[in-house]
C-alpha atoms as a PDB file:
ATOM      1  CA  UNK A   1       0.000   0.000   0.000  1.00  0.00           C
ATOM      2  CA  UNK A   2       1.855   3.427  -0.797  1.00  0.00           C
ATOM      3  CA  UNK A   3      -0.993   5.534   1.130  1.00  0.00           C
ATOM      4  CA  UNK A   4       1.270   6.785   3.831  1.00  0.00           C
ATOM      5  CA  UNK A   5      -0.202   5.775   6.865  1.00  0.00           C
ATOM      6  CA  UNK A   6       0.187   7.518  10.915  1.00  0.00           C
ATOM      7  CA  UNK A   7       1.864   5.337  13.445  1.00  0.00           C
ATOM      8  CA  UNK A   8      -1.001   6.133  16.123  1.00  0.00           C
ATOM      9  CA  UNK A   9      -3.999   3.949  16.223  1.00  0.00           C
ATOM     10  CA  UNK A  10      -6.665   4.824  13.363  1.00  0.00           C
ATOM     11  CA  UNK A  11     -10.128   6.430  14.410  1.00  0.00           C
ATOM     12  CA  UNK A  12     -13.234   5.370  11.476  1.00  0.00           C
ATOM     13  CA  UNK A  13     -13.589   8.999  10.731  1.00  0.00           C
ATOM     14  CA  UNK A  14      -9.286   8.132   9.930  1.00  0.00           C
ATOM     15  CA  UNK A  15     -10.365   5.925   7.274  1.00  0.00           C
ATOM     16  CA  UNK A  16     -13.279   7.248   5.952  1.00  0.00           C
ATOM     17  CA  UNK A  17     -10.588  10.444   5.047  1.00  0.00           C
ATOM     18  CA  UNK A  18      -7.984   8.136   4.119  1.00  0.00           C
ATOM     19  CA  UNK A  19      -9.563   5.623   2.149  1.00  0.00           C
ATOM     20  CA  UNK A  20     -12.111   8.436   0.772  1.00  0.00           C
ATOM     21  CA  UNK A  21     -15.454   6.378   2.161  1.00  0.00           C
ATOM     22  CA  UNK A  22     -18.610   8.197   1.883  1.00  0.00           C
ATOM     23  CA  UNK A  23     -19.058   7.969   5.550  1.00  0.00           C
ATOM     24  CA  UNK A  24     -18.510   6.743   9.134  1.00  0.00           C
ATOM     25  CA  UNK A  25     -21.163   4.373   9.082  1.00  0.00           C
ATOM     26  CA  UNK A  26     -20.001   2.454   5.953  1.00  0.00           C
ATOM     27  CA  UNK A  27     -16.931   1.701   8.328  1.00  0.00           C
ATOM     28  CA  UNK A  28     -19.497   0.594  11.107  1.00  0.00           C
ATOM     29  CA  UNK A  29     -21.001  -1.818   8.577  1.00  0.00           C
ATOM     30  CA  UNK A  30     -18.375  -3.101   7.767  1.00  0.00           C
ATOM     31  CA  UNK A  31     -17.529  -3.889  11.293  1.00  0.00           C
ATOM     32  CA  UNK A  32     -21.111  -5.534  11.870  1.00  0.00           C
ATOM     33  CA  UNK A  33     -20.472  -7.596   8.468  1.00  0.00           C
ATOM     34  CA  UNK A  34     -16.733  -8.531   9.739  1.00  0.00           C
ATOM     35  CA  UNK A  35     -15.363  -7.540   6.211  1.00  0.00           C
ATOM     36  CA  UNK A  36     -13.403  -4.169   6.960  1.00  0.00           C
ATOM     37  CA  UNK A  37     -10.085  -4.206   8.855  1.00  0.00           C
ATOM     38  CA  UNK A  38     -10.162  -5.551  12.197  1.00  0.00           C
ATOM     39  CA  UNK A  39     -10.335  -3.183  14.634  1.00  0.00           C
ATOM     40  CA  UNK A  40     -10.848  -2.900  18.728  1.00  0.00           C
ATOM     41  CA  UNK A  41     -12.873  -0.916  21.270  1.00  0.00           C
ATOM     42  CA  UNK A  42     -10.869   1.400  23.682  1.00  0.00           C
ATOM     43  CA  UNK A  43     -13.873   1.783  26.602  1.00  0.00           C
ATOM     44  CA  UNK A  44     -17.018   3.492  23.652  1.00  0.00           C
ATOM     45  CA  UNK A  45     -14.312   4.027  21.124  1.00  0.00           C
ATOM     46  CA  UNK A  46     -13.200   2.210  17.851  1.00  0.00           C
ATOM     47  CA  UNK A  47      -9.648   2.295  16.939  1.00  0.00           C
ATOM     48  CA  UNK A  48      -7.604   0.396  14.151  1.00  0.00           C
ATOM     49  CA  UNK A  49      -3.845  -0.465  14.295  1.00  0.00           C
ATOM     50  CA  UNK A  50      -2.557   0.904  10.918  1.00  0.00           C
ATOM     51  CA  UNK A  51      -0.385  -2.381  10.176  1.00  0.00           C
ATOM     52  CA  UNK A  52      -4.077  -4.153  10.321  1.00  0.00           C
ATOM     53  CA  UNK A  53      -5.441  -1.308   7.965  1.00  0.00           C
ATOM     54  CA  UNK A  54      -2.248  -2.096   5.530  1.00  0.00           C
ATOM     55  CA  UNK A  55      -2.681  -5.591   5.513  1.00  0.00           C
ATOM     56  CA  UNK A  56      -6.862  -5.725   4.922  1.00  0.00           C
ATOM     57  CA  UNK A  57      -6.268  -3.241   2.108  1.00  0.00           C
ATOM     58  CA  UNK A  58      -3.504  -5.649   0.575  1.00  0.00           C
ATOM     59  CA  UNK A  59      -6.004  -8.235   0.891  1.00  0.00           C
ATOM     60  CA  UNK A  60      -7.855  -6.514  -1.166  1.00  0.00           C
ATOM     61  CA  UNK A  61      -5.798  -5.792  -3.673  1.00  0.00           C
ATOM     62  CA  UNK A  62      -4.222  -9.422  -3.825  1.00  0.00           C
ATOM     63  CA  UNK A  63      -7.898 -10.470  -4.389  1.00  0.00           C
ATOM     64  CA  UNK A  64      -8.771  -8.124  -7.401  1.00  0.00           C
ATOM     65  CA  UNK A  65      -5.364  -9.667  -9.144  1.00  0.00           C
END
């Protein structure tokens, strides 16, 4: 993946900017579907470890080959 990506933990309003999503919920869905990255809960809040991010989108992109 060449999108540069922070070394903190990711919030879903993170992705929906990085990966240009049309919202925070599509990220929610995603979590209710289990087909996004995996991420955790930190007490009410979702975070995602960028290495996770890197690897789901690689996934991705191994799969569309």
């Amino acid at each position: 993946m060449s999108l540069p990506l922070p070394d903190q933990f990711l919030t879903p309003e993170d992705l929906v900017t990085l990966l240009r999503l049309p919202s925070v919920e599509t990220v929610y869905q995603w979590r209710r579907k289990r087909i996004g990255p995996r991420g955790f809960r930190v007490g009410r809040y979702v975070r995602f470890d960028p290495e996770d991010v890197r690897a789901w989108v690689a996934s991705l992109m191994e799969g569309a080959a």
